[in-house]
C-alpha atoms as a PDB file:
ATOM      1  CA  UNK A   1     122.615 118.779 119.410  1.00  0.00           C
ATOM      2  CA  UNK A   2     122.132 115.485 122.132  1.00  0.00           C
ATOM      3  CA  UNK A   3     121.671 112.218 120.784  1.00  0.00           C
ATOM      4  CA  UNK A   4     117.819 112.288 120.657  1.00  0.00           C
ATOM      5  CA  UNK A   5     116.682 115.997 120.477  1.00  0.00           C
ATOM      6  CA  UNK A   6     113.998 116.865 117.475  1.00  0.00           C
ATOM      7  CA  UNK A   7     115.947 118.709 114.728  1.00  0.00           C
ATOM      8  CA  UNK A   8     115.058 118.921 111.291  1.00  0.00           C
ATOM      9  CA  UNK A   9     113.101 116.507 109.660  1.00  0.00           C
ATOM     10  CA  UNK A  10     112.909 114.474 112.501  1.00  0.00           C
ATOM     11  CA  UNK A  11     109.477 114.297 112.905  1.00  0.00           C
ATOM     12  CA  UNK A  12     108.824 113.135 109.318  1.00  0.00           C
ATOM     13  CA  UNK A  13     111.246 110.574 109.664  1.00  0.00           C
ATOM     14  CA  UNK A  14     108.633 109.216 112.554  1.00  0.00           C
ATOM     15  CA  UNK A  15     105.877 109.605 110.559  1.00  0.00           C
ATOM     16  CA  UNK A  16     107.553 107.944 107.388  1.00  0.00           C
ATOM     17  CA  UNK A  17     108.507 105.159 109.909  1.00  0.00           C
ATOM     18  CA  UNK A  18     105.709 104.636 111.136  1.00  0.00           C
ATOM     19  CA  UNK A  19     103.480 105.007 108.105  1.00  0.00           C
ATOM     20  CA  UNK A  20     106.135 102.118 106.653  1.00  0.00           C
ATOM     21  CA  UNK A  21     105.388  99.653 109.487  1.00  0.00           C
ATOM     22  CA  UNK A  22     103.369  97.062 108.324  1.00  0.00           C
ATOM     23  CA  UNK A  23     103.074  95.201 112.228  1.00  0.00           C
ATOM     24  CA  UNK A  24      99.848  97.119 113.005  1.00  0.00           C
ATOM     25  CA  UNK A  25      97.253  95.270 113.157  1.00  0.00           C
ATOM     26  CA  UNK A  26      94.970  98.148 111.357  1.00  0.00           C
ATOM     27  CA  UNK A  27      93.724  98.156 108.366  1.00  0.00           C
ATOM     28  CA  UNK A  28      92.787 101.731 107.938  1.00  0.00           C
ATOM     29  CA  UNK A  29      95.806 104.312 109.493  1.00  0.00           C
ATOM     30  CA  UNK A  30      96.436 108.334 110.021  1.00  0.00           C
ATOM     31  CA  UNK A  31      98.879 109.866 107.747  1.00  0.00           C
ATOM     32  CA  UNK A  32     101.498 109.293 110.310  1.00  0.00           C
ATOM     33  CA  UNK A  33     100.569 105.424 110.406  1.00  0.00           C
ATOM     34  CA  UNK A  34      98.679 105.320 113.970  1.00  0.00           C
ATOM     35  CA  UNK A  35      95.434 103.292 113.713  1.00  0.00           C
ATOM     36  CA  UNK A  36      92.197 105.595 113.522  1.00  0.00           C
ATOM     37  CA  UNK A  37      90.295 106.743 117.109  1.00  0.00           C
ATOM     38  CA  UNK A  38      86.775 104.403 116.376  1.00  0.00           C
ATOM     39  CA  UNK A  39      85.127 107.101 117.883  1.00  0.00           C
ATOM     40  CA  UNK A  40      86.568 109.312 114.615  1.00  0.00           C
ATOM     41  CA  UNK A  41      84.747 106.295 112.330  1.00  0.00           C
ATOM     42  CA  UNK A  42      81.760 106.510 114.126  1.00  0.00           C
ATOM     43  CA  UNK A  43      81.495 110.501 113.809  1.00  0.00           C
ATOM     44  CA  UNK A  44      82.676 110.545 110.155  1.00  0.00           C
ATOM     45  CA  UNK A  45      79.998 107.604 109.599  1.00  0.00           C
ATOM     46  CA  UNK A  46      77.210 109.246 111.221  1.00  0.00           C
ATOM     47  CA  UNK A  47      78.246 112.539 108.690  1.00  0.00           C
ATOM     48  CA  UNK A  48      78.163 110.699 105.938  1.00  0.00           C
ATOM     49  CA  UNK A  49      74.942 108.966 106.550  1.00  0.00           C
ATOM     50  CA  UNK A  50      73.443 112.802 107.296  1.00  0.00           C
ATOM     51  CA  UNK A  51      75.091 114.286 104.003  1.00  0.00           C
ATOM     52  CA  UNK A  52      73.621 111.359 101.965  1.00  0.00           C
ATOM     53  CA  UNK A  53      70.327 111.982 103.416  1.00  0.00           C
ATOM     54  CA  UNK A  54      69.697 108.187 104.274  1.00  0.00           C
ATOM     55  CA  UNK A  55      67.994 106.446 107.396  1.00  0.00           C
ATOM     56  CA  UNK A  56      70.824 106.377 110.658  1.00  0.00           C
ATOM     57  CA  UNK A  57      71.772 103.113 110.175  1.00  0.00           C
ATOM     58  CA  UNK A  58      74.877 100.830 111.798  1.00  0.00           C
ATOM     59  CA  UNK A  59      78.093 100.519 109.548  1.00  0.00           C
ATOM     60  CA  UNK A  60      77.726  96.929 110.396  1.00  0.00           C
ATOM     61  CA  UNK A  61      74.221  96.738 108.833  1.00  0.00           C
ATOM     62  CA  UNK A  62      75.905  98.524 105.532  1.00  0.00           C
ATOM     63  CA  UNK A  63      78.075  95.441 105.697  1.00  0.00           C
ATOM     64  CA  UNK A  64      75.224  93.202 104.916  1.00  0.00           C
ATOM     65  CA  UNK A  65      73.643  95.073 102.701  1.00  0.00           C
ATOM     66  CA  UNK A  66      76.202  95.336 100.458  1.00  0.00           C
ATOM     67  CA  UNK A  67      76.807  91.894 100.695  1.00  0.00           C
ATOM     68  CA  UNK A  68      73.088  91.649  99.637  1.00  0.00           C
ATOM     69  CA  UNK A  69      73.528  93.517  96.830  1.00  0.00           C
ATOM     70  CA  UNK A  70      76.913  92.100  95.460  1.00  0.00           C
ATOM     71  CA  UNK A  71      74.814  88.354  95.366  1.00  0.00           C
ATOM     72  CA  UNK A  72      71.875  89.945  93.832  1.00  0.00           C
ATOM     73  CA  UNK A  73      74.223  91.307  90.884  1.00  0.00           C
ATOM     74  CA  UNK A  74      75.783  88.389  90.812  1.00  0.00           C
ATOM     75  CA  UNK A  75      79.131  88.178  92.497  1.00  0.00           C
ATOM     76  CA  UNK A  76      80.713  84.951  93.269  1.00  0.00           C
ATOM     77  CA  UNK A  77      79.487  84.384  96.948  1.00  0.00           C
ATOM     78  CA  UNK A  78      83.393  83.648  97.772  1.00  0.00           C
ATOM     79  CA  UNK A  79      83.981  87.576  96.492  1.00  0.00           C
ATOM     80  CA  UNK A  80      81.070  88.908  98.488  1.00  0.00           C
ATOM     81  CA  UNK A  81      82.212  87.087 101.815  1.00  0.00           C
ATOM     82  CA  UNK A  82      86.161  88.999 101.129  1.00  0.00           C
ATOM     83  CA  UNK A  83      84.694  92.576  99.465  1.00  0.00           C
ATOM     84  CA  UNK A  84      83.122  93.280 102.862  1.00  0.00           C
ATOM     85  CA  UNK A  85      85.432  92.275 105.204  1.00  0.00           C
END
């Protein structure tokens, strides 16, 4: 077989390489380790917000909210600025 040419297991050892690269800047990654299509988030959000049965609302509006909510139970405000992002 030439230097290069898929054989077996090849592909997982690209997906295992990538998923074990830590220089991506993403946070959140596919099972093989490429960063997630935003326009995936945004559809997935947009579910999830119909499934619930809430308002359409922005994810970054969630963002305060929650923030909202962690101070109102009483979170340190240094923990509520990190949970969120």
């Amino acid at each position: 077989m030439p230097c290069g040419a898929a054989g077996p297991g090849r592909a997982e050892d690209r997906a295992a390489s990538r998923a074990a690269d830590t220089s991506t800047p993403a946070l959140f990654t596919t099972e093989t380790g490429e960063p997630i299509n935003p326009r995936t988030v945004w559809d997935r959000w947009k579910k999830l917000l119909e499934t619930a049965g809430v308002l359409d609302g922005r994810r970054h509006d969630a963002r305060h909210t929650a923030a909202t909510v962690l101070l109102i139970l009483g979170v340190h405000g240094r923990a509520t600025m990190i949970i969120p992002g």
